[in-house]
Protein backbone atom coordinates (compact mmCIF):
# COMPACT_ATOMS: atom_id res chain seq x y z
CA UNK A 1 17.68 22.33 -30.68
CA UNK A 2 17.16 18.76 -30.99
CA UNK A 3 20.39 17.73 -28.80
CA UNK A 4 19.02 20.17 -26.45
CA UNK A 5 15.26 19.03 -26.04
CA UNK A 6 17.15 15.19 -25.56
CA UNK A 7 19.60 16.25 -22.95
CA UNK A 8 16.55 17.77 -21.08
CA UNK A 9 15.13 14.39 -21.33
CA UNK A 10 17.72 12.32 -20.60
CA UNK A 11 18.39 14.95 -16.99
CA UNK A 12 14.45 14.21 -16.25
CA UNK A 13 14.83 10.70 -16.69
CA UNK A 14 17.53 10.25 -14.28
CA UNK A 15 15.90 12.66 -11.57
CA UNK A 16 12.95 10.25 -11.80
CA UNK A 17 14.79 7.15 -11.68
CA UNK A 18 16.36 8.60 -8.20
CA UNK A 19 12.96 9.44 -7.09
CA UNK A 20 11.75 6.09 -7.80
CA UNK A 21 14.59 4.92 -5.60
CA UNK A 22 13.66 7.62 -2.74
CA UNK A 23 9.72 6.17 -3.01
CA UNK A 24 11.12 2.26 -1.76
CA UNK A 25 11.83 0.73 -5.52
CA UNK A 26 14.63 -1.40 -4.40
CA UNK A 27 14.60 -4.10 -7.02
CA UNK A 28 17.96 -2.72 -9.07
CA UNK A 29 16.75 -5.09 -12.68
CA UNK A 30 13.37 -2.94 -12.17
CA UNK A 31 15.21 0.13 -12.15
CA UNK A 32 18.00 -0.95 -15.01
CA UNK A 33 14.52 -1.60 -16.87
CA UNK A 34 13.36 1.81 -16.70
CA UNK A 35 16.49 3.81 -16.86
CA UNK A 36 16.61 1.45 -20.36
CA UNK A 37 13.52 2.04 -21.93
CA UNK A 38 12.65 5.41 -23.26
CA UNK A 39 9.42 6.56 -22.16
CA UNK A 40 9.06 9.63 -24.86
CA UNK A 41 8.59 7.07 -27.47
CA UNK A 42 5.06 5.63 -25.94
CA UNK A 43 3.59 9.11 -25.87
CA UNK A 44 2.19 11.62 -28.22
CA UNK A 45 4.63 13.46 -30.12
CA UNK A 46 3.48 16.87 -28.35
CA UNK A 47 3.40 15.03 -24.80
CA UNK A 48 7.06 14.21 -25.26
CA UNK A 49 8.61 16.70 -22.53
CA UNK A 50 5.90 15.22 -20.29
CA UNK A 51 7.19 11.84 -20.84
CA UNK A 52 9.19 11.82 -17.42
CA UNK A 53 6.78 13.94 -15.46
CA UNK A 54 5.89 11.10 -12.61
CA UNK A 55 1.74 10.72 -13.50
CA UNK A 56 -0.53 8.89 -15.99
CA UNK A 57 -0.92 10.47 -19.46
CA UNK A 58 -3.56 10.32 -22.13
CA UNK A 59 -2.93 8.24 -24.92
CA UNK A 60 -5.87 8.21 -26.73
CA UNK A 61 -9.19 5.91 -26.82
CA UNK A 62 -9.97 7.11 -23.47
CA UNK A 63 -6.61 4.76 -21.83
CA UNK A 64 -3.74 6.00 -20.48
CA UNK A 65 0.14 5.26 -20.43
CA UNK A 66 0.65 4.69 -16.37
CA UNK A 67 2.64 6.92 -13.87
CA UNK A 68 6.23 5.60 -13.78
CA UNK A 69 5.72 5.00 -9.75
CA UNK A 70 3.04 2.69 -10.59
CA UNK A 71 4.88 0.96 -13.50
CA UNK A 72 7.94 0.72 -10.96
CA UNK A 73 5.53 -0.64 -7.99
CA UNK A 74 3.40 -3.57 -9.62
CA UNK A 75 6.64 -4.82 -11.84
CA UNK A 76 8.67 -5.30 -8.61
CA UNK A 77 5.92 -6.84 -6.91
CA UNK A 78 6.14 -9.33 -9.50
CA UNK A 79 9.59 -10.34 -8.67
CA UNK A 80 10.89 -11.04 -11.90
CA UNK A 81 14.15 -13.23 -11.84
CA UNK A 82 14.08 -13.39 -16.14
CA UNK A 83 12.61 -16.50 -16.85
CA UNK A 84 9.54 -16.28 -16.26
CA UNK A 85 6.46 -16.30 -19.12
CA UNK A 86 4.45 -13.33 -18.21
CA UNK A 87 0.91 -12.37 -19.45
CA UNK A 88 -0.31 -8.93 -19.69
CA UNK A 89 -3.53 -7.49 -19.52
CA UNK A 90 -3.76 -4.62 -21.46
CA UNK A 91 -1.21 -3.28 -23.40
CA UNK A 92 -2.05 -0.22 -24.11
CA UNK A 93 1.17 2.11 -25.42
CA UNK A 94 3.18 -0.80 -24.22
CA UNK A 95 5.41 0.53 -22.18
CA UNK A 96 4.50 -1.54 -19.12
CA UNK A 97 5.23 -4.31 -22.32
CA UNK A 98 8.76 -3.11 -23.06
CA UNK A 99 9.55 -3.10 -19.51
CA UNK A 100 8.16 -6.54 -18.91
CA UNK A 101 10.16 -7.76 -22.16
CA UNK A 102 13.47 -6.63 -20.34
CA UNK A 103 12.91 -8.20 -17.88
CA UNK A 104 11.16 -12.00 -18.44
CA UNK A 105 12.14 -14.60 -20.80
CA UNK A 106 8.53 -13.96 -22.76
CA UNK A 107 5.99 -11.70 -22.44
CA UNK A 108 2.39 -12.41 -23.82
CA UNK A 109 0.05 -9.15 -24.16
CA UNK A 110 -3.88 -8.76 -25.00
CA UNK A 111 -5.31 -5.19 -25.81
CA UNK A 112 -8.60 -4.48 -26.67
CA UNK A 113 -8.13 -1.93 -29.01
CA UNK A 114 -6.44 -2.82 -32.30
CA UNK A 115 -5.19 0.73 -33.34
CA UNK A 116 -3.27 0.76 -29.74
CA UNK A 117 -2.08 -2.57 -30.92
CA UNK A 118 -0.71 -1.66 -33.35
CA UNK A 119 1.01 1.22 -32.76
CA UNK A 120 2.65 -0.92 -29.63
CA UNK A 121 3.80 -3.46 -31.67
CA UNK A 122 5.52 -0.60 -33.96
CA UNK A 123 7.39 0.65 -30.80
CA UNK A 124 8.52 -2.65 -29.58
CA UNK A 125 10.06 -3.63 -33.32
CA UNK A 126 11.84 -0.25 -32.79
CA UNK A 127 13.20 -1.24 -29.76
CA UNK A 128 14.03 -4.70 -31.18
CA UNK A 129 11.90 -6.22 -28.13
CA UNK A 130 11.43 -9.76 -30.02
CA UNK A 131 9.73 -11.53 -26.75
CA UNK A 132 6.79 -9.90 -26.49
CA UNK A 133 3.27 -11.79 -28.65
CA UNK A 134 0.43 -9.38 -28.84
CA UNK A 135 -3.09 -10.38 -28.81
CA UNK A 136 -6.08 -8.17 -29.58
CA UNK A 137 -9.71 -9.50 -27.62
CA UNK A 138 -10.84 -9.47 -24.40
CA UNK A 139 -8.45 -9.27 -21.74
CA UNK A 140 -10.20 -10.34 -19.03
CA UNK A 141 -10.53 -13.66 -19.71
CA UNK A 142 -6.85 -13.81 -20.17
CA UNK A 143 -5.29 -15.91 -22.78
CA UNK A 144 -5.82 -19.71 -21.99
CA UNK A 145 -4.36 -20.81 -24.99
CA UNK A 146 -0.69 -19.77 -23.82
CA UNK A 147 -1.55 -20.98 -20.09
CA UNK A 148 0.02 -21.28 -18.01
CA UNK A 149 1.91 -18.23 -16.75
CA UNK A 150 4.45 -17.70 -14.25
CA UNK A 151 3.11 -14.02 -13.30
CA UNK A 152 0.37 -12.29 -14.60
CA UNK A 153 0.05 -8.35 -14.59
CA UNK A 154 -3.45 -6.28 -15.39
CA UNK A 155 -3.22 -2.64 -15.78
CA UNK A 156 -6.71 -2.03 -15.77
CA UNK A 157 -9.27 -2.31 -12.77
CA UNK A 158 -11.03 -5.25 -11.96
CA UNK A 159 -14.49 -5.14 -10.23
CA UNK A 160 -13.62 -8.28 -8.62
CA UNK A 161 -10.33 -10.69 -8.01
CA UNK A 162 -10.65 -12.19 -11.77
CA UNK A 163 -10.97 -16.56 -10.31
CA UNK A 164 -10.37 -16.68 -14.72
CA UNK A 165 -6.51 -15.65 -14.80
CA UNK A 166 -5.58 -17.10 -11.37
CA UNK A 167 -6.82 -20.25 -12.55
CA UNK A 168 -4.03 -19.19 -15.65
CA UNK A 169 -1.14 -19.39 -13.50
CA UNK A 170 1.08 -21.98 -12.40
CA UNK A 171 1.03 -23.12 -8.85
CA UNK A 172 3.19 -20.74 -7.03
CA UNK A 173 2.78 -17.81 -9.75
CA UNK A 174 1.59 -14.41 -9.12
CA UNK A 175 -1.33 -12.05 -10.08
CA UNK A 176 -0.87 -8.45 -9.56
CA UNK A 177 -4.11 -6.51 -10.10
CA UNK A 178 -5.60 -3.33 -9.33
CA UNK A 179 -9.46 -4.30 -7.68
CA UNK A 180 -12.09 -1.80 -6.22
CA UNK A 181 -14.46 0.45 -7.85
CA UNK A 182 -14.15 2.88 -11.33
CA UNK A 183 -13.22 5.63 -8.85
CA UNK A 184 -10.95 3.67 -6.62
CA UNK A 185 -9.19 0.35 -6.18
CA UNK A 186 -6.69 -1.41 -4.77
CA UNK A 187 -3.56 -2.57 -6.23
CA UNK A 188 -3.85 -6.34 -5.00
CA UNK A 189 -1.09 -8.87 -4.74
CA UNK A 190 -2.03 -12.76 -5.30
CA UNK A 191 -0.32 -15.53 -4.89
CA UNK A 192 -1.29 -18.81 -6.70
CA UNK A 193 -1.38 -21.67 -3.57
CA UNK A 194 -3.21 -25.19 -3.49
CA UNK A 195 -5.35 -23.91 -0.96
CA UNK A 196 -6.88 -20.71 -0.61
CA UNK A 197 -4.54 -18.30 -2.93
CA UNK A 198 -2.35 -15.79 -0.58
CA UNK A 199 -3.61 -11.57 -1.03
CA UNK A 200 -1.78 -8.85 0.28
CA UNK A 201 -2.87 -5.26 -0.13
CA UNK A 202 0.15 -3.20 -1.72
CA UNK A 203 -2.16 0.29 -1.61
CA UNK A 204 -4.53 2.81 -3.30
CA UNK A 205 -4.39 3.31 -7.31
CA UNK A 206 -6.49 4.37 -9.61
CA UNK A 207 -6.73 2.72 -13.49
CA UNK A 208 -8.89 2.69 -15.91
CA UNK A 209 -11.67 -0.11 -16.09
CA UNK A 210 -11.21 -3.67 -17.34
CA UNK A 211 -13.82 -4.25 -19.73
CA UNK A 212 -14.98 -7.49 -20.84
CA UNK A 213 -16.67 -10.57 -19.55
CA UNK A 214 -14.82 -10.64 -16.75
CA UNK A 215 -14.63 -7.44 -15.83
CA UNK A 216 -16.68 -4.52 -16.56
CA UNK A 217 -19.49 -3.27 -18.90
CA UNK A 218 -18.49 -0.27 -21.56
């Protein structure tokens, strides 16, 4: 029964990865990062055939472990080469960490909770992820300490384009961040510059708030 339940897995994993390749995710080290890590370990037990199912699922605390599409979209957009420091803002069941750790030569995380924390940090020891430091505070003012990054990735919406963390990377890094309203944002793309820093638009999403100083009220 158990061989069975994984070979169902494994077939749904592979149908999304070619569906993430039929929705424009072109980057191929993206893709090998996904098809890599197993996304039935960051969920509930009882979620587990839902772990390939292409949409956001609850993982307690009132967050939520990302649709794979939206994993897939703001890690590309980050254009990851592998060695690159990378800080992330909220880390939730971290699997948007254990993709990041594939993927950069270090990966710094802050979550707010310290029971999600935890449980994170148990999955990426399983894993044998070694790259990633975990931080629990307040995510949106980043982690100066560490400063500066190379790219910088928040999975949780911003009221506003956070000045704090741009400030956080290095000349030339990137900020990908979801910005709008608690109902609807937009999954922004910033680029670090001298001058003003360069924004594109990469489309609609919808995450749960950043709260914090920075961000927004409980």
């Amino acid at each position: 029964m158990e061989h069975q339940i994984e070979s169902t897995l494994e077939s749904k994993h592979q149908q999304l990865l070619t569906s993430l390749r039929g929705s424009g995710i072109h980057d191929q080290r993206v893709l090998d990062a996904l098809a890599t890590i197993p996304r039935e370990l960051f969920v509930e037990t009882t979620m587990q055939g839902a772990a390939y199912d292409d949409r956001a699922l609850g993982i307690g605390l009132g967050q939520t472990i990302s649709q794979p599409f939206m994993v897939a979209v703001m890690t590309q957009a980050l254009q990851l080469h592998g060695s690159e420091r990378v800080l992330e803002i909220g880390t939730g069941s971290g699997y948007q960490t254990a993709i990041l750790a594939r993927l950069a030569t270090q990966v710094y995380s802050i979550e707010r909770y310290q029971q999600l924390a935890y449980q994170a940090a148990c999955r990426l020891q399983k894993l044998h992820l070694t790259n990633v430091s975990l931080y629990v505070g307040d995510g949106s003012l980043g982690w100066p300490d560490e400063a500066p990054y190379d790219r910088i990735l928040v999975t949780a919406a911003a009221p506003t384009i956070p000045a704090r963390l741009i400030l956080q990377l290095v000349c030339g890094g990137i900020l990908v961040v979801p910005v709008g309203l608690r109902d609807h944002q937009d999954l922004l793309f910033i680029r670090r510059t001298p001058d003003q820093p360069e924004i594109r638009n990469l489309g609609g999403c919808l995450f749960v708030p950043l709260v914090g100083a920075e961000g927004w009220t409980e």
